[in-house]
C-alpha atoms as a PDB file:
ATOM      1  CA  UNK A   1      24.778 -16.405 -18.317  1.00  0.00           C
ATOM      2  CA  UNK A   2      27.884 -16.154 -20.698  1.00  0.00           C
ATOM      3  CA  UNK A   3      26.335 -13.681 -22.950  1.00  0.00           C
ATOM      4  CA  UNK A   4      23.529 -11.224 -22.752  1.00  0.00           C
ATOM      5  CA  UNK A   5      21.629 -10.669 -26.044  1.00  0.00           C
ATOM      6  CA  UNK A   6      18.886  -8.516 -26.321  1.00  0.00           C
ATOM      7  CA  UNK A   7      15.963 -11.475 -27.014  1.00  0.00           C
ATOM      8  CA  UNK A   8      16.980 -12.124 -23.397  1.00  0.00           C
ATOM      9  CA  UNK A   9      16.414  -8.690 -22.155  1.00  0.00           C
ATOM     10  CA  UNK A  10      13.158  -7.897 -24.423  1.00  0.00           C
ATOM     11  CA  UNK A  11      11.733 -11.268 -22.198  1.00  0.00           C
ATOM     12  CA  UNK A  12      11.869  -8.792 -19.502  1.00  0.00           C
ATOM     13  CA  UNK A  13      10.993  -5.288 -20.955  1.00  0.00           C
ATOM     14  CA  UNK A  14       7.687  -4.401 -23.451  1.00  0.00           C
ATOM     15  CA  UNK A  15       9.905  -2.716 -26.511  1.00  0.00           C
ATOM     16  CA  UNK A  16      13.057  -2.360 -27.374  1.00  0.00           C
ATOM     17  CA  UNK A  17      12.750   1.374 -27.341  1.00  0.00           C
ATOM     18  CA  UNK A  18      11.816   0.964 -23.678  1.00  0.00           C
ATOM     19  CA  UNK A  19      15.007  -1.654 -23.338  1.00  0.00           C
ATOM     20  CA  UNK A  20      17.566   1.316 -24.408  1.00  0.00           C
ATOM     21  CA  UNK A  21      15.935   3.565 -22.307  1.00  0.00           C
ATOM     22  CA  UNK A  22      16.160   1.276 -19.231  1.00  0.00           C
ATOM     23  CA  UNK A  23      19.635   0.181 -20.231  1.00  0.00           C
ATOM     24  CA  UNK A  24      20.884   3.454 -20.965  1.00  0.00           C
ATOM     25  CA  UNK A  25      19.352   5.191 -16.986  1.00  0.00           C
ATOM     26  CA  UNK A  26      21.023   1.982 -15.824  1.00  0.00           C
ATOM     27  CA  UNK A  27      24.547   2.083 -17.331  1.00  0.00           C
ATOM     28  CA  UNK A  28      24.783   6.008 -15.864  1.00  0.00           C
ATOM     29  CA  UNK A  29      23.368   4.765 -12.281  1.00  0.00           C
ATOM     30  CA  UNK A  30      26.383   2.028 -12.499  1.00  0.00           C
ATOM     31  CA  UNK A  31      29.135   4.733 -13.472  1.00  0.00           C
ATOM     32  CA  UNK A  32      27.638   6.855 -10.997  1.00  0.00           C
ATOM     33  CA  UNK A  33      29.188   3.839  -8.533  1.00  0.00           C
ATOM     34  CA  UNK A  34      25.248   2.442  -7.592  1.00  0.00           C
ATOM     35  CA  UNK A  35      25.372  -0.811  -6.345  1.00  0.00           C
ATOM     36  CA  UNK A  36      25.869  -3.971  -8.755  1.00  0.00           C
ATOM     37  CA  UNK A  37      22.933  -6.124  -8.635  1.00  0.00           C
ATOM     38  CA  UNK A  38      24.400  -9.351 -10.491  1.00  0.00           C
ATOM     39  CA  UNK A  39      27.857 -10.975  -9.990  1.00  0.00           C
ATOM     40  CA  UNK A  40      30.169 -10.006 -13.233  1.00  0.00           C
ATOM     41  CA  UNK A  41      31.993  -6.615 -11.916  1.00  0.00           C
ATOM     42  CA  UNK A  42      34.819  -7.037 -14.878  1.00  0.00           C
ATOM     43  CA  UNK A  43      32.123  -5.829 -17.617  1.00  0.00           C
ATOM     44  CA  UNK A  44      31.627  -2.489 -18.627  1.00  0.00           C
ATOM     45  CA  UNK A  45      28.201  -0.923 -17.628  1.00  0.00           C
ATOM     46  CA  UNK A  46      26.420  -0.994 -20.596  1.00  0.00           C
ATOM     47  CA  UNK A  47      26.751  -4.769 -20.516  1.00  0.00           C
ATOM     48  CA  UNK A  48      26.165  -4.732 -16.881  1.00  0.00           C
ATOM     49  CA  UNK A  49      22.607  -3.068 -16.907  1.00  0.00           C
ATOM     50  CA  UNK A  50      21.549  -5.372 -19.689  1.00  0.00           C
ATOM     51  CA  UNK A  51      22.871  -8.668 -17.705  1.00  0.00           C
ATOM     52  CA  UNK A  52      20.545  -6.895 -14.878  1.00  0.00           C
ATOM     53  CA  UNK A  53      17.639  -6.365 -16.660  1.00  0.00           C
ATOM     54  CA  UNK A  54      17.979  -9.943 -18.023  1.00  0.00           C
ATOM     55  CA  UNK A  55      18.133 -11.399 -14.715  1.00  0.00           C
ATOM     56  CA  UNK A  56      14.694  -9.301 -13.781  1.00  0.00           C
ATOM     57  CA  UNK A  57      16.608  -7.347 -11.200  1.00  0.00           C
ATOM     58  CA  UNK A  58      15.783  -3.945 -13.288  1.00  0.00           C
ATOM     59  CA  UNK A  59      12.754  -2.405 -14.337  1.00  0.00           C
ATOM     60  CA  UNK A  60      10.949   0.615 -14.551  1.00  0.00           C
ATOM     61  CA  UNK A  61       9.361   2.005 -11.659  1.00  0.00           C
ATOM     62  CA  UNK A  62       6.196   3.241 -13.279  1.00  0.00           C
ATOM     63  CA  UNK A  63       3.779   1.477 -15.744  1.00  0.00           C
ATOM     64  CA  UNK A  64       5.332   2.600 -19.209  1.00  0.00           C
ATOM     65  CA  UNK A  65       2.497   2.267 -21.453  1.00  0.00           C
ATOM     66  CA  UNK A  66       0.054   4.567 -18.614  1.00  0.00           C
ATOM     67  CA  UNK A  67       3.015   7.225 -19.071  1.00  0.00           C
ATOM     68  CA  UNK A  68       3.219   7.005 -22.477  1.00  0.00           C
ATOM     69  CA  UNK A  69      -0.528   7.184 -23.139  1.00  0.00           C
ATOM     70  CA  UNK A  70      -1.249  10.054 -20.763  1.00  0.00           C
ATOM     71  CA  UNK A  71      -1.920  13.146 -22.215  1.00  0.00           C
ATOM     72  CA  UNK A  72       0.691  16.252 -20.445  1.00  0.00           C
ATOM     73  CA  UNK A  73      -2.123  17.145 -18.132  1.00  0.00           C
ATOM     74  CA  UNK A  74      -3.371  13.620 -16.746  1.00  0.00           C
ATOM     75  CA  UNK A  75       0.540  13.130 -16.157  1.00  0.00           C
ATOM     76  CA  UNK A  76       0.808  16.992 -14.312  1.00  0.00           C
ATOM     77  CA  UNK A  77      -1.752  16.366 -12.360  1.00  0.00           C
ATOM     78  CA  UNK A  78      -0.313  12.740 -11.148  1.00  0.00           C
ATOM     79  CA  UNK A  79       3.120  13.689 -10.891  1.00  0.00           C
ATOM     80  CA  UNK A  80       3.773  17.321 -10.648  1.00  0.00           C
ATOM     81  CA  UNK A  81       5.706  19.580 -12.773  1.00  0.00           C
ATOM     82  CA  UNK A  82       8.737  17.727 -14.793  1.00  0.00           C
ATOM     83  CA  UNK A  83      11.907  18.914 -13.808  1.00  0.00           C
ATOM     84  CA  UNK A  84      12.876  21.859 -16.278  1.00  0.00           C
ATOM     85  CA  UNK A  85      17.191  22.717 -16.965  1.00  0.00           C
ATOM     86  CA  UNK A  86      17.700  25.747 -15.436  1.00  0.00           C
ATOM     87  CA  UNK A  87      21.358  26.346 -17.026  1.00  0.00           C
ATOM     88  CA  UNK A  88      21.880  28.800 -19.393  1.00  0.00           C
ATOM     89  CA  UNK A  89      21.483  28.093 -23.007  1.00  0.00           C
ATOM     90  CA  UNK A  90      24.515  28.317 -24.830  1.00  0.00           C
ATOM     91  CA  UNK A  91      22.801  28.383 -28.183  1.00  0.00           C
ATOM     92  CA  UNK A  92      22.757  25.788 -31.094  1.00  0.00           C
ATOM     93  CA  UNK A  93      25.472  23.817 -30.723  1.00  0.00           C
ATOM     94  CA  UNK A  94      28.533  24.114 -34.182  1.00  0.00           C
ATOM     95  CA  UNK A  95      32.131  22.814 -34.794  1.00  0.00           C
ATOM     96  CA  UNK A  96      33.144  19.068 -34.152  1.00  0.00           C
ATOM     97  CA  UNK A  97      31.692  17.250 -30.653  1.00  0.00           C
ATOM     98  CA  UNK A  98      34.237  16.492 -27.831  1.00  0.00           C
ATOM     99  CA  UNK A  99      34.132  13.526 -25.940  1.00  0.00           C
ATOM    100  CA  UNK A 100      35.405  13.689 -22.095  1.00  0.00           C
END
């Protein structure tokens, strides 16, 4: 595959709101240092986690449109509590944003 456009990827995934959410968990697994699933380590992650979801080696684990139709209980009761921040708020946030 010499390029990965996003008609390839939306094949594989329902929405495109669903494809930058998948891409996006992806990308941070792959800087993280998980495992490449297709041969192209030269590209930058974001490229990398679409070229995997392309090649149907990504996907979500659970059926999007059940957890997106669920109402908070039905998805409580399947799945437990969601996992809350526990660090402290440091209030809204003001000033310029810095990137690291």
């Amino acid at each position: 595959m010499a390029r990965v456009t996003v008609e390839d990827c939306l094949q594989r995934v329902e929405n495109r709101f669903a494809l930058v959410l998948l891409a996006t968990r992806r990308a941070r697994q792959i800087l993280k240092g998980a495992a490449l699933l297709v041969d192209n380590s030269k590209n930058k992650a974001p490229v990398l986690a679409l070229r995997e979801i392309a090649a149907d080696q990504v996907r979500f684990d659970k059926d999007l449109d059940e957890v997106m139709r669920a109402t908070p209980a039905e998805l409580k009761a399947k799945y437990g509590e969601p996992i809350r921040d526990t660090s402290p708020s440091t209030g809204p946030v003001s000033g310029t944003p810095k990137f690291i």
